[in-house]
PDB file of N, CA and C in Angstrom:
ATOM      1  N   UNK A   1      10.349 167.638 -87.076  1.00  0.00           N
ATOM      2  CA  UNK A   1      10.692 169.047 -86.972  1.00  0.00           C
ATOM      3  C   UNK A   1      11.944 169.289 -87.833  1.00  0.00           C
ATOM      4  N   UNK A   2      11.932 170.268 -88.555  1.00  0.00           N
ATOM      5  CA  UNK A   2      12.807 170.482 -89.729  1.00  0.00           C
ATOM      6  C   UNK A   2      13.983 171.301 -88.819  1.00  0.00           C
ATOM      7  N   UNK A   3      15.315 171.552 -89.614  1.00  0.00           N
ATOM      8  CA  UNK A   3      16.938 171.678 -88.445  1.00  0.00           C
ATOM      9  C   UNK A   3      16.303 173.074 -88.055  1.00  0.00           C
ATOM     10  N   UNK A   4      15.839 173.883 -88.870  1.00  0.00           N
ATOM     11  CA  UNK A   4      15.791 175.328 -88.091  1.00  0.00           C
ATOM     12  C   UNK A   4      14.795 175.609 -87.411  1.00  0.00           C
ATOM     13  N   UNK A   5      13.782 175.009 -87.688  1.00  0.00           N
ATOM     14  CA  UNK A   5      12.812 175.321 -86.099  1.00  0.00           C
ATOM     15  C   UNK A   5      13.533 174.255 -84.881  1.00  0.00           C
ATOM     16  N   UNK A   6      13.948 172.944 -85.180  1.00  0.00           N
ATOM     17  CA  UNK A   6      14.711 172.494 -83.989  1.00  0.00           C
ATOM     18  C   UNK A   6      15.886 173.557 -83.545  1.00  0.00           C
ATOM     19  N   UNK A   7      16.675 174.233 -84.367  1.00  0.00           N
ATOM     20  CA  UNK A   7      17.881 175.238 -83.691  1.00  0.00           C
ATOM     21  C   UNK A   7      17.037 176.151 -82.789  1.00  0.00           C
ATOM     22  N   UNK A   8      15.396 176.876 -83.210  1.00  0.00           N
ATOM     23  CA  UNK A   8      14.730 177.990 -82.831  1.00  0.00           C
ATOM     24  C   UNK A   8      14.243 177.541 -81.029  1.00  0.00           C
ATOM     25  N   UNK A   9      13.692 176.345 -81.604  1.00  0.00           N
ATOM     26  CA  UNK A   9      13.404 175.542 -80.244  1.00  0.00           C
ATOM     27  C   UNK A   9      14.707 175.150 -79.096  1.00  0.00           C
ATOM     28  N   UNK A  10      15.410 174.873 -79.424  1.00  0.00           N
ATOM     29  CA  UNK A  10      17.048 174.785 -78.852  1.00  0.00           C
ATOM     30  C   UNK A  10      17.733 175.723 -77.649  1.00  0.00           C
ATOM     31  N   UNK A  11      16.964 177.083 -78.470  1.00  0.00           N
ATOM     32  CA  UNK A  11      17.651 178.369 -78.873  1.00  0.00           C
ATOM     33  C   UNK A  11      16.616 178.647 -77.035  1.00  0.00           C
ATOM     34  N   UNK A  12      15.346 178.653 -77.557  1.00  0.00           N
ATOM     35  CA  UNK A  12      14.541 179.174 -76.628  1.00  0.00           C
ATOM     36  C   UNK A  12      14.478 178.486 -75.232  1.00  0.00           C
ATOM     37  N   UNK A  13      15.040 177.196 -75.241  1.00  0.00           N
ATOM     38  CA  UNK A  13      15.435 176.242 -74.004  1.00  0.00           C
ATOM     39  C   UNK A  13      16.378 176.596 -73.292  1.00  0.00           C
ATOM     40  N   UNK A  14      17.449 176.885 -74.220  1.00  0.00           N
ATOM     41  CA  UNK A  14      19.080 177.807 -73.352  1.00  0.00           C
ATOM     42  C   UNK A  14      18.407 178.848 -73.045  1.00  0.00           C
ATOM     43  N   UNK A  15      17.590 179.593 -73.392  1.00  0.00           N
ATOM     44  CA  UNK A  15      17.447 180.958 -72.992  1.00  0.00           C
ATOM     45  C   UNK A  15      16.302 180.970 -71.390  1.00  0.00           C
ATOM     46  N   UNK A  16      15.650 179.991 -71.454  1.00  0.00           N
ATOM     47  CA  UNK A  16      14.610 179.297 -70.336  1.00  0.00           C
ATOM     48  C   UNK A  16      15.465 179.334 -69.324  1.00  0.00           C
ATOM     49  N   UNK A  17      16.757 178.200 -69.056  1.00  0.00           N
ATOM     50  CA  UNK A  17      17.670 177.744 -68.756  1.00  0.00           C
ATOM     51  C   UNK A  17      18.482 178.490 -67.999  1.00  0.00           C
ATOM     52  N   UNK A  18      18.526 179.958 -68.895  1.00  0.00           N
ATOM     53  CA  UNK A  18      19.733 181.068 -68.324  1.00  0.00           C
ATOM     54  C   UNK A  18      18.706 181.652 -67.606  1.00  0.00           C
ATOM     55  N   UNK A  19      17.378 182.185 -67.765  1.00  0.00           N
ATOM     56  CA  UNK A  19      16.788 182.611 -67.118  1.00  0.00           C
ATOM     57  C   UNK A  19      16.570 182.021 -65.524  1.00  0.00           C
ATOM     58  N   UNK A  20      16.665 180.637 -65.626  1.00  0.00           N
ATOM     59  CA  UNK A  20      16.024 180.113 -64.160  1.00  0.00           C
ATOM     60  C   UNK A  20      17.697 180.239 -63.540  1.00  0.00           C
ATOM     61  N   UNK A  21      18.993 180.544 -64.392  1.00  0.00           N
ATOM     62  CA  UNK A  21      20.021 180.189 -63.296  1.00  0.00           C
ATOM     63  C   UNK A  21      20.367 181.978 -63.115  1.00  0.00           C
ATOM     64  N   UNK A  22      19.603 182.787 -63.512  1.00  0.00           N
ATOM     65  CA  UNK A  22      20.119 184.101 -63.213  1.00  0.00           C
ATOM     66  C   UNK A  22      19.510 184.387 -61.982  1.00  0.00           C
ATOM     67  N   UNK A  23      18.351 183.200 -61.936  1.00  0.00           N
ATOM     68  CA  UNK A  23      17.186 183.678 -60.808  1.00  0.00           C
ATOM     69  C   UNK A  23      17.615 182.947 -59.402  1.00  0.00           C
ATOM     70  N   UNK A  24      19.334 182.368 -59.619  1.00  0.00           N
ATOM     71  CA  UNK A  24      19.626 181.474 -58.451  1.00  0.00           C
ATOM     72  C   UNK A  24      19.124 180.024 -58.198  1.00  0.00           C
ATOM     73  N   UNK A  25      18.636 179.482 -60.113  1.00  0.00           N
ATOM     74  CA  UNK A  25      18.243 178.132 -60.175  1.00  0.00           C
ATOM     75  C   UNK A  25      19.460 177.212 -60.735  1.00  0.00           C
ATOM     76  N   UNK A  26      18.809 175.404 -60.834  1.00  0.00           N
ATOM     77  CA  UNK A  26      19.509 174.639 -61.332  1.00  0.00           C
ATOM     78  C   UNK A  26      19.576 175.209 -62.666  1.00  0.00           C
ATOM     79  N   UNK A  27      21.460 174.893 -63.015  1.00  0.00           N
ATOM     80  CA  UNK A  27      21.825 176.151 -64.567  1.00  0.00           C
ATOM     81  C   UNK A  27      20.904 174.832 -65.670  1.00  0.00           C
ATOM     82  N   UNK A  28      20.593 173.600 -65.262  1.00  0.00           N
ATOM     83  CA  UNK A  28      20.280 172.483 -66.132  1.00  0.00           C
ATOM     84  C   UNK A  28      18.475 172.755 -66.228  1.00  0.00           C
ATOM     85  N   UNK A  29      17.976 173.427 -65.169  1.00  0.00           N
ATOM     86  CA  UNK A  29      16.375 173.754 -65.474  1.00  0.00           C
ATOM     87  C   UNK A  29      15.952 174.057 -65.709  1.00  0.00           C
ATOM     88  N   UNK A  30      14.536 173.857 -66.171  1.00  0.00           N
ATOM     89  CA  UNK A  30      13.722 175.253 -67.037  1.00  0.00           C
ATOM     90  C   UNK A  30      13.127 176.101 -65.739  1.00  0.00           C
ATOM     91  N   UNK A  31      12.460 177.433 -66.321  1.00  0.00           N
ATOM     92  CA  UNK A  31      11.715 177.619 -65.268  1.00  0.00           C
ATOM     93  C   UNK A  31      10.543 177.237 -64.775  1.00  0.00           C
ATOM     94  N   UNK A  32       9.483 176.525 -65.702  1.00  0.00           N
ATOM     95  CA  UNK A  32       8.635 175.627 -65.827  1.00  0.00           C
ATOM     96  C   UNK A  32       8.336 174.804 -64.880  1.00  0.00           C
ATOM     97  N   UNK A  33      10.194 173.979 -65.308  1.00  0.00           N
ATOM     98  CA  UNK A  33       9.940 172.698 -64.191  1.00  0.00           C
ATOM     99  C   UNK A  33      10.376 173.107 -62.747  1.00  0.00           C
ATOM    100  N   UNK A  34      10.686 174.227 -62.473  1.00  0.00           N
ATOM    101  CA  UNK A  34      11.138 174.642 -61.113  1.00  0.00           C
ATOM    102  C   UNK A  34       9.943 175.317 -60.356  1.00  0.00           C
ATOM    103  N   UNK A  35       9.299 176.321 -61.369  1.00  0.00           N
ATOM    104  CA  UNK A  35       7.725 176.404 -60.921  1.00  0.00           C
ATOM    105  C   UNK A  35       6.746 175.304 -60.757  1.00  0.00           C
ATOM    106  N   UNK A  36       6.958 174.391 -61.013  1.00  0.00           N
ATOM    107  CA  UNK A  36       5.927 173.141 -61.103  1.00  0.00           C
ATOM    108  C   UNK A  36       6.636 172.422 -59.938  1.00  0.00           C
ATOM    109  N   UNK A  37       7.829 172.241 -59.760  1.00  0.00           N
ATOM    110  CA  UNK A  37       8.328 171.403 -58.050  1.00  0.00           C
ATOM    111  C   UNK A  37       7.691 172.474 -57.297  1.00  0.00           C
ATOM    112  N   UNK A  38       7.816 173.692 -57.300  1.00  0.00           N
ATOM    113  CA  UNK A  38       7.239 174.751 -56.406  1.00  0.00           C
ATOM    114  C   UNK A  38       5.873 174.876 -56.033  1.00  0.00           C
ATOM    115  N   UNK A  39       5.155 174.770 -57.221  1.00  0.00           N
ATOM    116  CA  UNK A  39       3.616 174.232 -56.964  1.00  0.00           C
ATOM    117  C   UNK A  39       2.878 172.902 -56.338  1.00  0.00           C
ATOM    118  N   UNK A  40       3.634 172.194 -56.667  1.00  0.00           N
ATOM    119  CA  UNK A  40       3.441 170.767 -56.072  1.00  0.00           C
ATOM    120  C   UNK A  40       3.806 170.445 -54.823  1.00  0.00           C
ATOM    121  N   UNK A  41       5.037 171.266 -54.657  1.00  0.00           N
ATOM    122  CA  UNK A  41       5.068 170.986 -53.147  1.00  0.00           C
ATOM    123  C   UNK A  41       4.705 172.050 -52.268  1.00  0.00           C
ATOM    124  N   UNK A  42       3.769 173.018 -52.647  1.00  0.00           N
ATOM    125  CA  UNK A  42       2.674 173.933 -51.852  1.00  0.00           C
ATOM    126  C   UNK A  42       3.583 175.440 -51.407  1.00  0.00           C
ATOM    127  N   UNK A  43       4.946 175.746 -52.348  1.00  0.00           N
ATOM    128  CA  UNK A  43       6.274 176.451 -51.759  1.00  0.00           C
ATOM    129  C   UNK A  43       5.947 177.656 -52.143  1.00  0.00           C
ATOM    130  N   UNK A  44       5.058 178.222 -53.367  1.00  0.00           N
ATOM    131  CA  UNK A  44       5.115 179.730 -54.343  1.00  0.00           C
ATOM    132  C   UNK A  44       3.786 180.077 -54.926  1.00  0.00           C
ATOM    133  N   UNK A  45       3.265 181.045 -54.241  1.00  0.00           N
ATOM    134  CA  UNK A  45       2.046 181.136 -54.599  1.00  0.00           C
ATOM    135  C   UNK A  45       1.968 181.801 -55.981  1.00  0.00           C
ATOM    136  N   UNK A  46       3.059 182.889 -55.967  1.00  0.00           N
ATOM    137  CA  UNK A  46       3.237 183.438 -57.274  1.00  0.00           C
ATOM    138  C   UNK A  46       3.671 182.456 -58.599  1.00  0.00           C
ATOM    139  N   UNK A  47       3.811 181.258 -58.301  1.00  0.00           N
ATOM    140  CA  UNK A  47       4.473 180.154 -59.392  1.00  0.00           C
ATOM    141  C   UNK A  47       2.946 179.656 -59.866  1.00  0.00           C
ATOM    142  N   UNK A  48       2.171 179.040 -58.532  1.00  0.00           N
ATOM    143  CA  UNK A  48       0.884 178.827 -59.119  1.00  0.00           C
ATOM    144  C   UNK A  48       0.061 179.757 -60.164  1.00  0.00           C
ATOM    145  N   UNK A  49       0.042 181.340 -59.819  1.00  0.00           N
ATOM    146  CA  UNK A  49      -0.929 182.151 -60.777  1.00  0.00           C
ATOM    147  C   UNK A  49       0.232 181.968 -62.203  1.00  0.00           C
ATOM    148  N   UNK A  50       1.470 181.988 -62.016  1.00  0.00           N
ATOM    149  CA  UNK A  50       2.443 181.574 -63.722  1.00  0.00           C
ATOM    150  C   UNK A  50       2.203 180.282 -64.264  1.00  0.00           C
ATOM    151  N   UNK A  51       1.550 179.190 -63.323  1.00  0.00           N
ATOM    152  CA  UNK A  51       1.556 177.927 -64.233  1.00  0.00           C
ATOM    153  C   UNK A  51      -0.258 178.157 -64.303  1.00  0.00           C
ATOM    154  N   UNK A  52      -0.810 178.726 -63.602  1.00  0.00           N
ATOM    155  CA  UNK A  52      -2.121 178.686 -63.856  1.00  0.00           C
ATOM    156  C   UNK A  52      -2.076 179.446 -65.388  1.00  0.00           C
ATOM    157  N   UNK A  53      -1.725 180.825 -65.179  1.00  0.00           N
ATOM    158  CA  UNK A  53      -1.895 181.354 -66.758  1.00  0.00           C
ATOM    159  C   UNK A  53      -1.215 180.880 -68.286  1.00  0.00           C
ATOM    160  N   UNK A  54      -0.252 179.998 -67.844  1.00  0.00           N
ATOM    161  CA  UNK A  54       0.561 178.978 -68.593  1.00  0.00           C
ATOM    162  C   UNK A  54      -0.218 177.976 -69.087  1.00  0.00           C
ATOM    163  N   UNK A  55      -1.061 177.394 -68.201  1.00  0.00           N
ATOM    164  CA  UNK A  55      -2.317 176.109 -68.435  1.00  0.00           C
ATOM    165  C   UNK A  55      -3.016 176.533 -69.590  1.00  0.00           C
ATOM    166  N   UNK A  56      -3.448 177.895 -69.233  1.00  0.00           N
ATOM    167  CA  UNK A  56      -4.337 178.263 -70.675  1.00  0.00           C
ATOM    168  C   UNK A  56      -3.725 178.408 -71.811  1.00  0.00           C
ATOM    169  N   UNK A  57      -2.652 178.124 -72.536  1.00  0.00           N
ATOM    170  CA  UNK A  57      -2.109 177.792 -73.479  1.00  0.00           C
ATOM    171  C   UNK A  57      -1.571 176.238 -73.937  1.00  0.00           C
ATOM    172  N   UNK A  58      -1.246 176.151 -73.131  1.00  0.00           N
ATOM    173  CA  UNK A  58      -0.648 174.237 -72.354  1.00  0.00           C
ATOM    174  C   UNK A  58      -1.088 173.461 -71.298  1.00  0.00           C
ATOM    175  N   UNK A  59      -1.998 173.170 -71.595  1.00  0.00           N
ATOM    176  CA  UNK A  59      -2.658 172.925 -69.956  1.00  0.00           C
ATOM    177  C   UNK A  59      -1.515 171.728 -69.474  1.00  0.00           C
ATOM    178  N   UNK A  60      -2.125 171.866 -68.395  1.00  0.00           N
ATOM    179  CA  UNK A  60      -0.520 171.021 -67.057  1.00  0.00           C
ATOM    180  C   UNK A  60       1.107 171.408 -67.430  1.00  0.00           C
ATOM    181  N   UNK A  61       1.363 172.346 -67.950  1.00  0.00           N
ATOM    182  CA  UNK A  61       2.473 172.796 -69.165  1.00  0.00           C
ATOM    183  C   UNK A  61       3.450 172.729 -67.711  1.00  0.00           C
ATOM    184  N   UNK A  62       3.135 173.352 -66.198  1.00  0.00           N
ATOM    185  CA  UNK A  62       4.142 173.191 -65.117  1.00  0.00           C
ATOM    186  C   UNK A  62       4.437 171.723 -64.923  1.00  0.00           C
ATOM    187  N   UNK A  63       3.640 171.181 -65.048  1.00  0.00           N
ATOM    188  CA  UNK A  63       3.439 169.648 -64.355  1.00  0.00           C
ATOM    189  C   UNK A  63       3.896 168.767 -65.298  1.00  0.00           C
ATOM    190  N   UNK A  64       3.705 169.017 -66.763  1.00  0.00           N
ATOM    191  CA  UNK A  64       4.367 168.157 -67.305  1.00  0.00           C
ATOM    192  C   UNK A  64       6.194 168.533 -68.037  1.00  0.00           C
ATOM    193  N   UNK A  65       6.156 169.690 -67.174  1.00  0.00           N
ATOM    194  CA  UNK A  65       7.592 170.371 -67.826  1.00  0.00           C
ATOM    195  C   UNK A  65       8.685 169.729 -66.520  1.00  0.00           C
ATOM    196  N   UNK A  66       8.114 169.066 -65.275  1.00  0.00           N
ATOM    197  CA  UNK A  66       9.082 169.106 -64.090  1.00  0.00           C
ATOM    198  C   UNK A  66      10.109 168.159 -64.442  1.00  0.00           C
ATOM    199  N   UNK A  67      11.024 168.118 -64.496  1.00  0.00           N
ATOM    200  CA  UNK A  67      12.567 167.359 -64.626  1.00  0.00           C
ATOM    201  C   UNK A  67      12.997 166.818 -63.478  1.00  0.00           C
ATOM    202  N   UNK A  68      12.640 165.376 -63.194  1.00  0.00           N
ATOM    203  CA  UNK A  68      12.797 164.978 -61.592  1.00  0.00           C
ATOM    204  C   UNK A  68      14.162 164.613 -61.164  1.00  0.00           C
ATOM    205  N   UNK A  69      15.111 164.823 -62.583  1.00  0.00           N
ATOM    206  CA  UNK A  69      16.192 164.114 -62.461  1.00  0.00           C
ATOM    207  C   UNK A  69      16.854 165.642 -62.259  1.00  0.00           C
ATOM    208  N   UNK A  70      16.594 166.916 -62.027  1.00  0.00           N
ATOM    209  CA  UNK A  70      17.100 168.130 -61.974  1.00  0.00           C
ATOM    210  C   UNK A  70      16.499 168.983 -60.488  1.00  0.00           C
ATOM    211  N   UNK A  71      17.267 170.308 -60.320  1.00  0.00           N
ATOM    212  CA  UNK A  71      17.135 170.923 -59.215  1.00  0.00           C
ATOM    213  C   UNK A  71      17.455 170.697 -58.189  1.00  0.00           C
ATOM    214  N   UNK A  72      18.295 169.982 -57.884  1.00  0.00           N
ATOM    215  CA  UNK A  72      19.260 170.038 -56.866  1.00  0.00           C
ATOM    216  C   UNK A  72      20.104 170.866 -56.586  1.00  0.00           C
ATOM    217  N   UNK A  73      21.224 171.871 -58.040  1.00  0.00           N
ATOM    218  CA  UNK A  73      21.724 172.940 -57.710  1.00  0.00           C
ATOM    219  C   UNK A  73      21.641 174.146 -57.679  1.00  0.00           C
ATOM    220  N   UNK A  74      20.089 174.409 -57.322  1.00  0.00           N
ATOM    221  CA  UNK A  74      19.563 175.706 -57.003  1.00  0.00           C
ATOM    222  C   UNK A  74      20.270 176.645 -56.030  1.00  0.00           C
ATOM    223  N   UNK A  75      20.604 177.275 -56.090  1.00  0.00           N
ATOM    224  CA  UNK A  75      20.880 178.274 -54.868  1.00  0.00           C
ATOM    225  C   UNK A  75      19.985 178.365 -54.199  1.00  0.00           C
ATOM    226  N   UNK A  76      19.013 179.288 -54.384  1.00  0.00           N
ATOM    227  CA  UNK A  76      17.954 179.491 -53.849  1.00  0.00           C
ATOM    228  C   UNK A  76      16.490 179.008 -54.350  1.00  0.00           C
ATOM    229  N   UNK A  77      15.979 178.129 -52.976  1.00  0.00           N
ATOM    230  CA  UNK A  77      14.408 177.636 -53.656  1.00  0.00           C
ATOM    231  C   UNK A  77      13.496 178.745 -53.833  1.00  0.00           C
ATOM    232  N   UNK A  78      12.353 178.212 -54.319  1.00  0.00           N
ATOM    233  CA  UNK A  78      11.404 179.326 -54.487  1.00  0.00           C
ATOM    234  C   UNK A  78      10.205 178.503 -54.332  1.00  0.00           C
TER     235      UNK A  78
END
């Protein structure tokens, strides 16, 4: 991957990132992998129809986005 699509890609991870900690998530998570602990452990039904419609572009895209070493400083689960 050439420097400016890696900066573009970078770019869109911090922005993932800020999104899941505005939502009262770990500031280190995506929302991906916080929807995918949520699905897996049976917690958000609304996370399932986002990783379901997510699949059809990426299939397992929740499941393989989960960060097991993250989400602990969530405020609030979902």
């Amino acid at each position: 991957m050439n420097k400016l699509k890696r900066y573009g890609w970078n770019l869109l991870i911090a922005l993932d990132q800020f999104a899941n900690t505005l939502l009262a998530g770990d500031p280190d998570e995506t929302l991906s992998s916080r929807m995918g602990r949520a699905v897996r452990d049976g917690r958000c039904r609304v996370c399932r129809w986002i990783c379901l419609l997510l699949h059809r572009f990426d299939p397992n895209h929740c499941q393989k986005s989960i960060e097991p070493d993250e989400g602990d400083d969530e405020v609030i689960g979902i």
